[in-house]
C-alpha atoms as a PDB file:
ATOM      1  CA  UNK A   1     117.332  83.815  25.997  1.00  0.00           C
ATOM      2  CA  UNK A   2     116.228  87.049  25.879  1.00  0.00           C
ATOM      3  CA  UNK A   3     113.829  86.596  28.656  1.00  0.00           C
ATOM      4  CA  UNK A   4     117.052  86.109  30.947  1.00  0.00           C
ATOM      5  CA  UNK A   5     118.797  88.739  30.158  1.00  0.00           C
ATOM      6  CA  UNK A   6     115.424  91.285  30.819  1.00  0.00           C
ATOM      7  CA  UNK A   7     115.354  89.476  33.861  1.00  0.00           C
ATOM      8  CA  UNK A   8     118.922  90.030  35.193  1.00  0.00           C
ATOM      9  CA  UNK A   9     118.079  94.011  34.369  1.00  0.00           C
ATOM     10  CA  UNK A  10     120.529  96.854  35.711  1.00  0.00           C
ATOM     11  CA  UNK A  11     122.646  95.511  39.080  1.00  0.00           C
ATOM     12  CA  UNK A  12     123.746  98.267  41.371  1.00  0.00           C
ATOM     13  CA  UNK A  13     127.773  98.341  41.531  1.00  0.00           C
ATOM     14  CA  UNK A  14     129.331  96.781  44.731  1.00  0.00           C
ATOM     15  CA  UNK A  15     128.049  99.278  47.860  1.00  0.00           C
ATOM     16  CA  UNK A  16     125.343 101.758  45.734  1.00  0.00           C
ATOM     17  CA  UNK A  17     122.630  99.214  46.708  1.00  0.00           C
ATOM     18  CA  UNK A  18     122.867 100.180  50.464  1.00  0.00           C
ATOM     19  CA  UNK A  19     121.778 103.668  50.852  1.00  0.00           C
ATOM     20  CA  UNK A  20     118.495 102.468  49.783  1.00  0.00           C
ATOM     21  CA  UNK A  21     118.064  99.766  52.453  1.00  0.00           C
ATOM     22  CA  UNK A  22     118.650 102.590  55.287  1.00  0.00           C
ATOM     23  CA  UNK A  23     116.170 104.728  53.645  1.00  0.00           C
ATOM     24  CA  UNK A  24     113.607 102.118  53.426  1.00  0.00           C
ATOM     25  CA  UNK A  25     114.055 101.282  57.550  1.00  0.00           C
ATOM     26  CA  UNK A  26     113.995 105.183  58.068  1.00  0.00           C
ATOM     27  CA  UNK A  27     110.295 105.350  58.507  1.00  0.00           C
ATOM     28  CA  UNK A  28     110.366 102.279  61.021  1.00  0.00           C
ATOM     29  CA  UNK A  29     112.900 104.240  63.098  1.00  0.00           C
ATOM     30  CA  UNK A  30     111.309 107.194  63.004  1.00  0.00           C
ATOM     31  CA  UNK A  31     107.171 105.115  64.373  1.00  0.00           C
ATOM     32  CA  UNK A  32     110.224 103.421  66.899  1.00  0.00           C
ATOM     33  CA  UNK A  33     111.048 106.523  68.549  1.00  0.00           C
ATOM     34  CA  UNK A  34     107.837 108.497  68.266  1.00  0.00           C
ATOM     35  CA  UNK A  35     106.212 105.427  70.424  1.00  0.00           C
ATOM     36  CA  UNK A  36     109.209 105.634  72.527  1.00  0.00           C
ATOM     37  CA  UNK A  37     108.796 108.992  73.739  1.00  0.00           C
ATOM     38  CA  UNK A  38     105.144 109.543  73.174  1.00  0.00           C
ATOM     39  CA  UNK A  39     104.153 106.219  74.956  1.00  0.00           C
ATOM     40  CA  UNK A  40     106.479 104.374  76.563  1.00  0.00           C
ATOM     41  CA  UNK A  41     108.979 106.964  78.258  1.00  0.00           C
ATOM     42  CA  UNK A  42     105.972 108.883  80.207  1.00  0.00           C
ATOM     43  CA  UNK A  43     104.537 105.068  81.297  1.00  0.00           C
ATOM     44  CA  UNK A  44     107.903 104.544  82.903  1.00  0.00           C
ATOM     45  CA  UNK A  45     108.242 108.017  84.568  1.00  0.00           C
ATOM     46  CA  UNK A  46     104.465 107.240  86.109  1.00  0.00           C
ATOM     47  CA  UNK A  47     105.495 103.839  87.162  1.00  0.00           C
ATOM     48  CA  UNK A  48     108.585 105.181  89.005  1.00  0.00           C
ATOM     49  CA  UNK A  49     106.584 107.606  90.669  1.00  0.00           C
ATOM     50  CA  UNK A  50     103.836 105.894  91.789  1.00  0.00           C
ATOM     51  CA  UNK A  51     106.467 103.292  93.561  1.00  0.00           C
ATOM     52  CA  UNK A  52     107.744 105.937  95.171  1.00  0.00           C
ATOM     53  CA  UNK A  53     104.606 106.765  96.311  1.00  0.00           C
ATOM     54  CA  UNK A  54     103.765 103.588  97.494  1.00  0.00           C
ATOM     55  CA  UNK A  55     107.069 103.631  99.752  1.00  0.00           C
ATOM     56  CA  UNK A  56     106.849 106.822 101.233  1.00  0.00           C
ATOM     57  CA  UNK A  57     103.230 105.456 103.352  1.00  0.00           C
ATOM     58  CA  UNK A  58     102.797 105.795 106.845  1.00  0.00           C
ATOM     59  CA  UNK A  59     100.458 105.053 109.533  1.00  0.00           C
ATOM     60  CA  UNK A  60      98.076 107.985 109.430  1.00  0.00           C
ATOM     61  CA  UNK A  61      97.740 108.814 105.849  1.00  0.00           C
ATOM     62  CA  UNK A  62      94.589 109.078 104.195  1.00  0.00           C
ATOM     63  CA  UNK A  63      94.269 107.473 100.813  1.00  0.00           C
ATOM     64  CA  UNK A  64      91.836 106.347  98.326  1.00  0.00           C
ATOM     65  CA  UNK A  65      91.956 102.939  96.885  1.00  0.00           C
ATOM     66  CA  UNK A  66      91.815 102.069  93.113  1.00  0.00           C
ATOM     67  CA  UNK A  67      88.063 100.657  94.324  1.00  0.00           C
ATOM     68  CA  UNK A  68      86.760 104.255  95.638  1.00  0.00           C
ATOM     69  CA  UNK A  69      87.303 103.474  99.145  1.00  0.00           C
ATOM     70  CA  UNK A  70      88.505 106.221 101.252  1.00  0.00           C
ATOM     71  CA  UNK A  71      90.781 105.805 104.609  1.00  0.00           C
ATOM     72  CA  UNK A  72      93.372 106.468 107.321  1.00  0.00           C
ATOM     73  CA  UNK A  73      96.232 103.770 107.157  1.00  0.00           C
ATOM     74  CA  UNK A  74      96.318 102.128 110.630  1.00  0.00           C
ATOM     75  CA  UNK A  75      98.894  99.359 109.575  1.00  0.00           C
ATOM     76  CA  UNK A  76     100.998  98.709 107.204  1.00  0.00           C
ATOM     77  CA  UNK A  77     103.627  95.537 105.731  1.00  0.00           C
ATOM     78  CA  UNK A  78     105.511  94.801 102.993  1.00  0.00           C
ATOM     79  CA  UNK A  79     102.787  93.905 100.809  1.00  0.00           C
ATOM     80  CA  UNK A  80      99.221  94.619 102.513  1.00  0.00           C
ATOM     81  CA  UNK A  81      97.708  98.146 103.964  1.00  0.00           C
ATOM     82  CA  UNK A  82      95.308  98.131 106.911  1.00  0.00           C
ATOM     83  CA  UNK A  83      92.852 100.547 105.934  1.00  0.00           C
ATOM     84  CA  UNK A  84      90.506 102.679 108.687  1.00  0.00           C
ATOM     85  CA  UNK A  85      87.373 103.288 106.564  1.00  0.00           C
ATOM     86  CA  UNK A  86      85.054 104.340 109.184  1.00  0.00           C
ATOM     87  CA  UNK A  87      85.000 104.186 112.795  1.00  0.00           C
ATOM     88  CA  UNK A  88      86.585 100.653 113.635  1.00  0.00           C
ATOM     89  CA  UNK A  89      85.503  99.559 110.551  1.00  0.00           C
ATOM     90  CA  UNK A  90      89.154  98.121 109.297  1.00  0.00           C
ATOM     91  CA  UNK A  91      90.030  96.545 105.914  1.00  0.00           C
ATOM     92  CA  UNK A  92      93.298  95.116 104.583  1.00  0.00           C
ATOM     93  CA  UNK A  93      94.044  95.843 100.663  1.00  0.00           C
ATOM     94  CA  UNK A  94      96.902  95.194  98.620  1.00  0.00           C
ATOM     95  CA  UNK A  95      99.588  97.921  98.572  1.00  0.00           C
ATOM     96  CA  UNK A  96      99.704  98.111  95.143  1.00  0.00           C
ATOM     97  CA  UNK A  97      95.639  99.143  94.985  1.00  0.00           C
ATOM     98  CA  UNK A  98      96.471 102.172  96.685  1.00  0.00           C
ATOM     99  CA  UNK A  99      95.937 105.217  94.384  1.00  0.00           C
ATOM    100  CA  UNK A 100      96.907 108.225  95.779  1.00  0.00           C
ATOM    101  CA  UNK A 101      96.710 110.491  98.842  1.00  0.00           C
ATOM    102  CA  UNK A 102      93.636 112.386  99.972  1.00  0.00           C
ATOM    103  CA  UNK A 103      94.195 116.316 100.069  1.00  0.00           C
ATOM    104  CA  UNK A 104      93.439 117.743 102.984  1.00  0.00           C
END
């Protein structure tokens, strides 16, 4: 009998037991948002910009590839580039493996 009432110990009155439950979530929050903004934000900014990029081509651009492989756009659809990589030397790539822009 006694065992039971060791057992049942001190119970926190009605509504002093919840303060503790937010403090115990407080660290998870706190990894949350540190992942949100030191991660996952700046991933989505890059991915915005880099579609944007990928709209604004035009016939004449020069561009490197995510391969390496340098060229002047001479076509261009919806989904595919027609890359000039030397002198009527022509390959198509996927939009999407487009990099960046050369600097002139």
């Amino acid at each position: 009998m006694i065992d039971l009432a060791y057992a049942m110990g001190n119970q926190p009155a009605a509504g002093q037991g919840g303060g503790q439950q937010w403090m115990s979530l407080l660290p998870l929050i706190l990894l949350f948002a540190v992942f949100y903004f030191l991660l996952i934000r700046p991933q989505q900014k890059r991915a915005k910009q880099q579609k944007a990029f990928l709209e604004s081509l035009k016939k004449g651009d020069r561009v490197i590839t995510t391969g390496g492989l340098y060229g002047t756009i001479t076509g261009i659809t919806e989904n595919e580039v027609t890359l000039e990589i030397a002198e009527k030397v022509r390959v198509k790539v996927l939009k999407g493996a487009i990099a960046s822009a050369v600097k002139e």
